[in-house]
PDB file of N, CA and C in Angstrom:
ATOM      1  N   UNK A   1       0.832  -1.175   0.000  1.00  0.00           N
ATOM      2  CA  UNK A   1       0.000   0.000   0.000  1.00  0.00           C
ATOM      3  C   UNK A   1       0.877   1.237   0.000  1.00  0.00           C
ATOM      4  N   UNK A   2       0.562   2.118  -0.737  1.00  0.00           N
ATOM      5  CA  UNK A   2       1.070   3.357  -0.811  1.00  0.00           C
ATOM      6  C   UNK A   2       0.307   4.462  -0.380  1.00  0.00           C
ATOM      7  N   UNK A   3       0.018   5.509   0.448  1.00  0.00           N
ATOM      8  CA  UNK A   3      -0.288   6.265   0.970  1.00  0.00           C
ATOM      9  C   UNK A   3       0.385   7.575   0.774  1.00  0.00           C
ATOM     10  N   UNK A   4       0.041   8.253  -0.499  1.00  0.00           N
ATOM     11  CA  UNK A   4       0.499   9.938  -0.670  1.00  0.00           C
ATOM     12  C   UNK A   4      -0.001  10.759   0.408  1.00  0.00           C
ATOM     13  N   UNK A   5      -1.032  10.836   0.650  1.00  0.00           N
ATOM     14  CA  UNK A   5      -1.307  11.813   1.952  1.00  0.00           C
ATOM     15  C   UNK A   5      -2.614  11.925   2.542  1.00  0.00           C
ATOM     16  N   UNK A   6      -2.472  12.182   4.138  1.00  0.00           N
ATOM     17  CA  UNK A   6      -3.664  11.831   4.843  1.00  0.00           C
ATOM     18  C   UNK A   6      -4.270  13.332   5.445  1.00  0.00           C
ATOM     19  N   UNK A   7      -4.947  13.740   5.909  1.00  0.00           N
ATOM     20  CA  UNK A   7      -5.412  14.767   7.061  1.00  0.00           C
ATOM     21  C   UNK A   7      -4.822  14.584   8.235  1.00  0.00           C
ATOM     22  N   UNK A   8      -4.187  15.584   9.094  1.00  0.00           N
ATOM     23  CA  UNK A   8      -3.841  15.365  10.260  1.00  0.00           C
ATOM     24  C   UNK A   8      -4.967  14.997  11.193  1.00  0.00           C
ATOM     25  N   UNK A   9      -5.088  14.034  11.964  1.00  0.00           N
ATOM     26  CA  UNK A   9      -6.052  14.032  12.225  1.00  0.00           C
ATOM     27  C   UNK A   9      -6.926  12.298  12.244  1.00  0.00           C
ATOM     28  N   UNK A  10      -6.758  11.909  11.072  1.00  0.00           N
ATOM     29  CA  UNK A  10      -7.029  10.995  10.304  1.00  0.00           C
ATOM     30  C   UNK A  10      -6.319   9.355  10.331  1.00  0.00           C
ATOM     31  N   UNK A  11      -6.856   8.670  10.330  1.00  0.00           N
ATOM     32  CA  UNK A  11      -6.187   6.889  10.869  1.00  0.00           C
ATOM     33  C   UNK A  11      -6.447   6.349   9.541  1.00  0.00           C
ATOM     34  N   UNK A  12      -5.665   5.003   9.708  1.00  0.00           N
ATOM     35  CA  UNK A  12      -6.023   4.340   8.214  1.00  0.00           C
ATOM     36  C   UNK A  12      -5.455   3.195   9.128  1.00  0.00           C
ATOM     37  N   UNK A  13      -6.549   2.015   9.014  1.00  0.00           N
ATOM     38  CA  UNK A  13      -6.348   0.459   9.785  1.00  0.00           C
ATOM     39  C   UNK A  13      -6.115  -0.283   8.651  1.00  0.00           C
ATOM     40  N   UNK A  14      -5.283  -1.341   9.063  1.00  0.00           N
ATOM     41  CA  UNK A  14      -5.309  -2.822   7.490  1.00  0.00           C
ATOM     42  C   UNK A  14      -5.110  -3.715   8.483  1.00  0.00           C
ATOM     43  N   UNK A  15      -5.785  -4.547   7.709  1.00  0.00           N
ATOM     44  CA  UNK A  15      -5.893  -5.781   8.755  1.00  0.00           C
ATOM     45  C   UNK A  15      -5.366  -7.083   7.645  1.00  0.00           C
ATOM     46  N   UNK A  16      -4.011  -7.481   8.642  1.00  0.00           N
ATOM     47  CA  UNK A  16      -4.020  -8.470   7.769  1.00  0.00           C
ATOM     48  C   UNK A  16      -3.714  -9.960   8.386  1.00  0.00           C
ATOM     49  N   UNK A  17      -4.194 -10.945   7.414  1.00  0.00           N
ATOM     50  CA  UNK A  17      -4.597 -12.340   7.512  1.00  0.00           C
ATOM     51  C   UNK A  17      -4.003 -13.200   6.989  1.00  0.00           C
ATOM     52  N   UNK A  18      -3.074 -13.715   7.198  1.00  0.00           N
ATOM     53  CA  UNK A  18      -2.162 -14.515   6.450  1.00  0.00           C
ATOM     54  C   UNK A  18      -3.110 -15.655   6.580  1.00  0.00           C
ATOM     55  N   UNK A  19      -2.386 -16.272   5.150  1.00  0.00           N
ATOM     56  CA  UNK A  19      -3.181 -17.757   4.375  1.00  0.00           C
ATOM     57  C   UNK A  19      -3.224 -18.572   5.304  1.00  0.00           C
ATOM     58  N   UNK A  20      -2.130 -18.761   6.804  1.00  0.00           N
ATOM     59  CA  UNK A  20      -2.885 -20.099   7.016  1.00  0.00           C
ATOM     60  C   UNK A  20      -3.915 -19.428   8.728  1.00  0.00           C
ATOM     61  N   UNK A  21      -4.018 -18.250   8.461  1.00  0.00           N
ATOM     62  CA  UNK A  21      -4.892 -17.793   9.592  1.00  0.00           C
ATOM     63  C   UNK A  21      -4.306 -18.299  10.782  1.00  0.00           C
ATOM     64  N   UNK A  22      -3.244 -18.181  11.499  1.00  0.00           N
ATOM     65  CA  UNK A  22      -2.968 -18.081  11.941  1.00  0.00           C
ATOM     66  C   UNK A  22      -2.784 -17.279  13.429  1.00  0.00           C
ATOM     67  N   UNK A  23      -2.898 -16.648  13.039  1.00  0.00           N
ATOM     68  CA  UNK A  23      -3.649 -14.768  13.428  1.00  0.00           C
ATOM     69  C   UNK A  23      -3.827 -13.847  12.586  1.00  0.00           C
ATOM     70  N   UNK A  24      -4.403 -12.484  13.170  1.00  0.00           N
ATOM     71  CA  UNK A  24      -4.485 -11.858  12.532  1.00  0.00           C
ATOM     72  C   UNK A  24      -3.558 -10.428  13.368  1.00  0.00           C
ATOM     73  N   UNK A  25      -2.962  -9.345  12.182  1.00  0.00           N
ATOM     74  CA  UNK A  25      -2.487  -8.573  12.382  1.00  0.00           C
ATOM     75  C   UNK A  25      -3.125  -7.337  12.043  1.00  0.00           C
ATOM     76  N   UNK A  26      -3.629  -5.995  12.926  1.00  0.00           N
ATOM     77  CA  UNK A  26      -4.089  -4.876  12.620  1.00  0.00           C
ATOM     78  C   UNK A  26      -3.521  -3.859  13.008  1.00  0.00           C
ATOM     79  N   UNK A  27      -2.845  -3.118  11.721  1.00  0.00           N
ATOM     80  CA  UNK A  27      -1.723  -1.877  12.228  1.00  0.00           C
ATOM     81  C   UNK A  27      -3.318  -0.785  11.713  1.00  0.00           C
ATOM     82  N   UNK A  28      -3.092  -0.092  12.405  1.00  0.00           N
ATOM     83  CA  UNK A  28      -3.659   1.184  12.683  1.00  0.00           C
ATOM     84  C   UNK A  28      -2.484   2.838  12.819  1.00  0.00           C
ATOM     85  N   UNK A  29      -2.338   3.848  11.466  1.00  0.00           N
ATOM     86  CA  UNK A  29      -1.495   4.899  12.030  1.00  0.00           C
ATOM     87  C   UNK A  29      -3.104   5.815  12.010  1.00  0.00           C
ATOM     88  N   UNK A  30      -2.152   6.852  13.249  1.00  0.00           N
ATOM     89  CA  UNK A  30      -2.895   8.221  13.118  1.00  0.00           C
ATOM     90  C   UNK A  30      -1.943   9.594  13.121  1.00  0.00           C
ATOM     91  N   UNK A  31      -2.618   9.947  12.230  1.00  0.00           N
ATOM     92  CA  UNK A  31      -1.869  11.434  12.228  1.00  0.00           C
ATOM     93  C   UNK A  31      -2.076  12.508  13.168  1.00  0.00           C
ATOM     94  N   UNK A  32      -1.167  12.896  13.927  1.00  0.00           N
ATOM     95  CA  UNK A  32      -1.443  13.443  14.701  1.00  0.00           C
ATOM     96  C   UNK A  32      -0.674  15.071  14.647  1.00  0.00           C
ATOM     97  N   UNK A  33      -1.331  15.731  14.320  1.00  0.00           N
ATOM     98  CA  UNK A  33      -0.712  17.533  14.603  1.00  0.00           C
ATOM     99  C   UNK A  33      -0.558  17.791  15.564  1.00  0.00           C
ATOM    100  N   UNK A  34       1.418  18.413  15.245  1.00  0.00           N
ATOM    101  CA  UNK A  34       1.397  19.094  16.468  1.00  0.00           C
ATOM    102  C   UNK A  34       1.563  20.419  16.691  1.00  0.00           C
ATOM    103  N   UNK A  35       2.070  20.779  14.890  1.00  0.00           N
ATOM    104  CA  UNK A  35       2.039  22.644  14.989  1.00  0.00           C
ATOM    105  C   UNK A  35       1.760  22.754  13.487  1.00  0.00           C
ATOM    106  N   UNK A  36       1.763  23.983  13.247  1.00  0.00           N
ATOM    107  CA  UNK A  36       1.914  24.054  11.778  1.00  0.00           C
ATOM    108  C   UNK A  36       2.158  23.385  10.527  1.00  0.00           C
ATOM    109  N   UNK A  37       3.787  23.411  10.907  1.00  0.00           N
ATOM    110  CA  UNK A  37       4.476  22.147   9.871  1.00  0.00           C
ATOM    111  C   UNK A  37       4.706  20.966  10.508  1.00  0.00           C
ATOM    112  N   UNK A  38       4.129  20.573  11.800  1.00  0.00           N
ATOM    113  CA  UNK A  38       4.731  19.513  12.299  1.00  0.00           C
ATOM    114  C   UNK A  38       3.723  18.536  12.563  1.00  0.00           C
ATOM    115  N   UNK A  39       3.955  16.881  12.478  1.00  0.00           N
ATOM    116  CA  UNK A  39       2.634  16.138  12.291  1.00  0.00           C
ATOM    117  C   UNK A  39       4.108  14.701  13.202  1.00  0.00           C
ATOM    118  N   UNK A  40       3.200  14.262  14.158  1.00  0.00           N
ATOM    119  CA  UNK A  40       3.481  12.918  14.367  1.00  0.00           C
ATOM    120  C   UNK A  40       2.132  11.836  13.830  1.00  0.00           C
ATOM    121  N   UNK A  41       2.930  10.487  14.057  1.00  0.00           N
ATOM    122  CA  UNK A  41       2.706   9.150  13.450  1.00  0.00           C
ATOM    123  C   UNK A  41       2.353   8.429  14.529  1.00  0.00           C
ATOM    124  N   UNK A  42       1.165   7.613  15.122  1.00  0.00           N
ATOM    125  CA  UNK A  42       1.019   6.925  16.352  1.00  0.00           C
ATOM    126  C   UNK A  42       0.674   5.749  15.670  1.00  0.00           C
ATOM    127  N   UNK A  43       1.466   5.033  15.976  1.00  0.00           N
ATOM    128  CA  UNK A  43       1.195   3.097  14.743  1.00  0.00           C
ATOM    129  C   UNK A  43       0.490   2.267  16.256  1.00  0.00           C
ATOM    130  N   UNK A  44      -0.563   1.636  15.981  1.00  0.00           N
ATOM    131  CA  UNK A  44      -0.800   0.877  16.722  1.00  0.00           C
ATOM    132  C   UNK A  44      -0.705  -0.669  15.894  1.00  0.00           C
ATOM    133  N   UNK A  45      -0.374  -1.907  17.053  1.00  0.00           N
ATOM    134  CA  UNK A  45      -0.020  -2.680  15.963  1.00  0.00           C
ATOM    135  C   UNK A  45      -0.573  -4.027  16.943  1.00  0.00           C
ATOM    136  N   UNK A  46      -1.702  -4.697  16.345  1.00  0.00           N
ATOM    137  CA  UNK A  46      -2.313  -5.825  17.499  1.00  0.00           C
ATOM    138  C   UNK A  46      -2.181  -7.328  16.860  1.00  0.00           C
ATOM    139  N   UNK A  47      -1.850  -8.241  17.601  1.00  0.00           N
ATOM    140  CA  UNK A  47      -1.969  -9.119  16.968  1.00  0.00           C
ATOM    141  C   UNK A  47      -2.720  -9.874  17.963  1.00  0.00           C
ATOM    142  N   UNK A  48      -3.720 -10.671  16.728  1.00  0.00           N
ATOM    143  CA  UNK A  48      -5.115 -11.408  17.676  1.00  0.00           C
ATOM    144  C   UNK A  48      -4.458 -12.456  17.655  1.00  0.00           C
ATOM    145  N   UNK A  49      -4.530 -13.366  18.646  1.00  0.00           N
ATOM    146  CA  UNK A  49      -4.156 -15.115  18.362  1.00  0.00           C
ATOM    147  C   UNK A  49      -5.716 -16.009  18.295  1.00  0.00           C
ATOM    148  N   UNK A  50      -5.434 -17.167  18.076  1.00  0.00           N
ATOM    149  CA  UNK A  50      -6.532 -18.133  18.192  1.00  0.00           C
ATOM    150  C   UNK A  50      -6.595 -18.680  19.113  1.00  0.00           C
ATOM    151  N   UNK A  51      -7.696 -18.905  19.875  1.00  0.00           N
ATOM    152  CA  UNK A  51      -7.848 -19.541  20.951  1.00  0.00           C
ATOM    153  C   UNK A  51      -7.316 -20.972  21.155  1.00  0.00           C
ATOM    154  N   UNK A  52      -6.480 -21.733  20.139  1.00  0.00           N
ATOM    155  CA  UNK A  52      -6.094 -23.333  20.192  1.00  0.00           C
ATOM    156  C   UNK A  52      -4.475 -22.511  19.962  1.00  0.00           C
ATOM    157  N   UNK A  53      -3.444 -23.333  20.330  1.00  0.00           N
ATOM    158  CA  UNK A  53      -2.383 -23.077  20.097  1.00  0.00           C
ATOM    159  C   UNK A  53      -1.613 -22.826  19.306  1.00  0.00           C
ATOM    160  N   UNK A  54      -0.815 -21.990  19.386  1.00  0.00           N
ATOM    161  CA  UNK A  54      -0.227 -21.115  18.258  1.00  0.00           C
ATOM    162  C   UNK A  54       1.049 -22.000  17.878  1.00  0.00           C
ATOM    163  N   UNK A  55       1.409 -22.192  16.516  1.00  0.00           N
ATOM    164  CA  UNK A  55       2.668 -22.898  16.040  1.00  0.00           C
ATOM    165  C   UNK A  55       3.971 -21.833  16.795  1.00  0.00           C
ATOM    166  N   UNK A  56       4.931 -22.862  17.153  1.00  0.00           N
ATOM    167  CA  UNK A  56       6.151 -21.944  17.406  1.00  0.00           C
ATOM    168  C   UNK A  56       6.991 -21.042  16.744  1.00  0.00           C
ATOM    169  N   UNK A  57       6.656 -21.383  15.669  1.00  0.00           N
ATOM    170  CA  UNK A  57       7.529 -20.505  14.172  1.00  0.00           C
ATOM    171  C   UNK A  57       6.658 -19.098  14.223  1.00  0.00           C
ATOM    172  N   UNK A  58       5.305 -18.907  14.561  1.00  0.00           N
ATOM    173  CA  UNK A  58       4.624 -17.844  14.549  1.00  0.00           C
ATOM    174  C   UNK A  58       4.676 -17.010  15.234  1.00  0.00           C
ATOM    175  N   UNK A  59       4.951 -17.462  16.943  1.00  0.00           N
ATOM    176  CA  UNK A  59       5.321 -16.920  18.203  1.00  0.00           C
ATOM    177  C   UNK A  59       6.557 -16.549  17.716  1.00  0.00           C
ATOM    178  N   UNK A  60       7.287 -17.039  17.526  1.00  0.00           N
ATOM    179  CA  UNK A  60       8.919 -16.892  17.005  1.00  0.00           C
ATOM    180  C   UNK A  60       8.723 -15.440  16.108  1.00  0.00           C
ATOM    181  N   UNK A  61       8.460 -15.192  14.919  1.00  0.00           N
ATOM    182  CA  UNK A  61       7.875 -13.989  14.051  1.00  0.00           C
ATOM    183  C   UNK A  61       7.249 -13.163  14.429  1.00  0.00           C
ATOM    184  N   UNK A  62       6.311 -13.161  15.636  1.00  0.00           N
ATOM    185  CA  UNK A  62       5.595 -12.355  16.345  1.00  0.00           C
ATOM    186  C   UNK A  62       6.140 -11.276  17.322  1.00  0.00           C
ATOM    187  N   UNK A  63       7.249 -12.669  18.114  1.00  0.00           N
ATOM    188  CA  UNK A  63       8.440 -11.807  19.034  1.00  0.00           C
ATOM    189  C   UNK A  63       9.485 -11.449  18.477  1.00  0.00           C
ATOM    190  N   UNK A  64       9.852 -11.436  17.260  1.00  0.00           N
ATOM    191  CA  UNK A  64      10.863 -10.612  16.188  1.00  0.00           C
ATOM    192  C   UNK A  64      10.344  -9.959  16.167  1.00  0.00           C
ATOM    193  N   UNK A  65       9.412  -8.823  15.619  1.00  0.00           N
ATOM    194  CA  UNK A  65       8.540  -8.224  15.028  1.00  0.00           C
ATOM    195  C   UNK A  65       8.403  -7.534  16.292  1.00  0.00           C
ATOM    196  N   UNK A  66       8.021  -7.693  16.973  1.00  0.00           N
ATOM    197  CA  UNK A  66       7.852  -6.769  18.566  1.00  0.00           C
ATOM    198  C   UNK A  66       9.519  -6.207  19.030  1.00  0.00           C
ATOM    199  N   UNK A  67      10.823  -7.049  18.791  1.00  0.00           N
ATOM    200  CA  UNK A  67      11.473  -6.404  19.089  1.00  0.00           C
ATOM    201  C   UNK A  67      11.900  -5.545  18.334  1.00  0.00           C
ATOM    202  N   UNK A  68      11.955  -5.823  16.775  1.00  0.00           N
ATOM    203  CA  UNK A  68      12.102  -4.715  15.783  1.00  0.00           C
ATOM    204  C   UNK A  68      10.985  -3.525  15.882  1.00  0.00           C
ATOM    205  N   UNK A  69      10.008  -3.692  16.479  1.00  0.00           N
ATOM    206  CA  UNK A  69       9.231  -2.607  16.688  1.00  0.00           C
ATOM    207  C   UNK A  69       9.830  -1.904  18.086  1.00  0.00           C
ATOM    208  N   UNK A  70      10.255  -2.641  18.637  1.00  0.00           N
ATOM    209  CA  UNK A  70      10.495  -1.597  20.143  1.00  0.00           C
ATOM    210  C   UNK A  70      11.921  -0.480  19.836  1.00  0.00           C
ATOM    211  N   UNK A  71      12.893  -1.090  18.667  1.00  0.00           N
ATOM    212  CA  UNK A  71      14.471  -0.828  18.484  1.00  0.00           C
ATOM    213  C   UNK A  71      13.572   0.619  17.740  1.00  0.00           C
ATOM    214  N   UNK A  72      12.755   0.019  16.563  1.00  0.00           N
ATOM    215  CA  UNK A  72      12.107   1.602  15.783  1.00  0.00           C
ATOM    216  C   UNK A  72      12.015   2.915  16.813  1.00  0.00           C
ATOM    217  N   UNK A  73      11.282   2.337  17.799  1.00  0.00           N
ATOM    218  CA  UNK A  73      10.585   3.229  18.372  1.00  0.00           C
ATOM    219  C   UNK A  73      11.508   4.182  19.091  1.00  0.00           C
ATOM    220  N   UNK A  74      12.372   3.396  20.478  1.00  0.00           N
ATOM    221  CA  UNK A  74      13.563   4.001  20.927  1.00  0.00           C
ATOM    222  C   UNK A  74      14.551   5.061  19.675  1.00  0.00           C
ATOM    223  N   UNK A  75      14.394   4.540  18.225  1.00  0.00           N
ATOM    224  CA  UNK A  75      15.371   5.109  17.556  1.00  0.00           C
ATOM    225  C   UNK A  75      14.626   6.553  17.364  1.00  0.00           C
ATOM    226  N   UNK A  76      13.138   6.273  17.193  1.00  0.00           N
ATOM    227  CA  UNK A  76      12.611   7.350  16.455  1.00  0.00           C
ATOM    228  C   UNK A  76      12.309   8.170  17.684  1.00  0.00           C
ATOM    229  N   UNK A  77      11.997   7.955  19.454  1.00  0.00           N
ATOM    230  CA  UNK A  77      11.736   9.066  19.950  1.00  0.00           C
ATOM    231  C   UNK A  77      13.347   9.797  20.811  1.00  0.00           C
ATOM    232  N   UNK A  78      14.298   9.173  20.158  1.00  0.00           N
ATOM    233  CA  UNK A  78      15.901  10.081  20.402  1.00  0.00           C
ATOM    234  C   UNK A  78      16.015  10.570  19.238  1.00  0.00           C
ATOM    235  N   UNK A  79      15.133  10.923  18.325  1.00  0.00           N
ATOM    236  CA  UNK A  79      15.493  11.829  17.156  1.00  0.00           C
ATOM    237  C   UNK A  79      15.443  12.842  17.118  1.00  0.00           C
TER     238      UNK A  79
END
């Protein structure tokens, strides 16, 4: 997905479902103004599991993915 431009203000959710359903993943950003020229990004990012047990390779990808999200985050609020 490509996204040229939103309203400050404004969210855009995707929800996605990999083929073997496994879980599901829903990133949610919002734009958020904070002056004039200035706009932050608030990503929310959920992942549903299934109530029967989750394969280990998925948990495994899930907790990658959370730590590459935590390294983003630290990088982006010392910027």
């Amino acid at each position: 997905y490509e996204v040229t431009f939103i309203e400050p203000g404004e969210k855009i959710t995707v929800k996605l479902v990999p083929s073997t359903a496994e879980y599901v993943n829903e990133k949610t950003w919002v734009v958020i103004p904070i002056d004039k020229w200035s706009t932050r990004v608030m990503l929310t990012d959920i992942y549903t599991l299934p109530s029967y047990e989750v394969h280990p390779d998925v948990m495994t990808q899930i907790n990658n993915l959370q730590e590459r999200l935590e390294k983003l985050r630290d990088l982006a609020e010392r910027s």
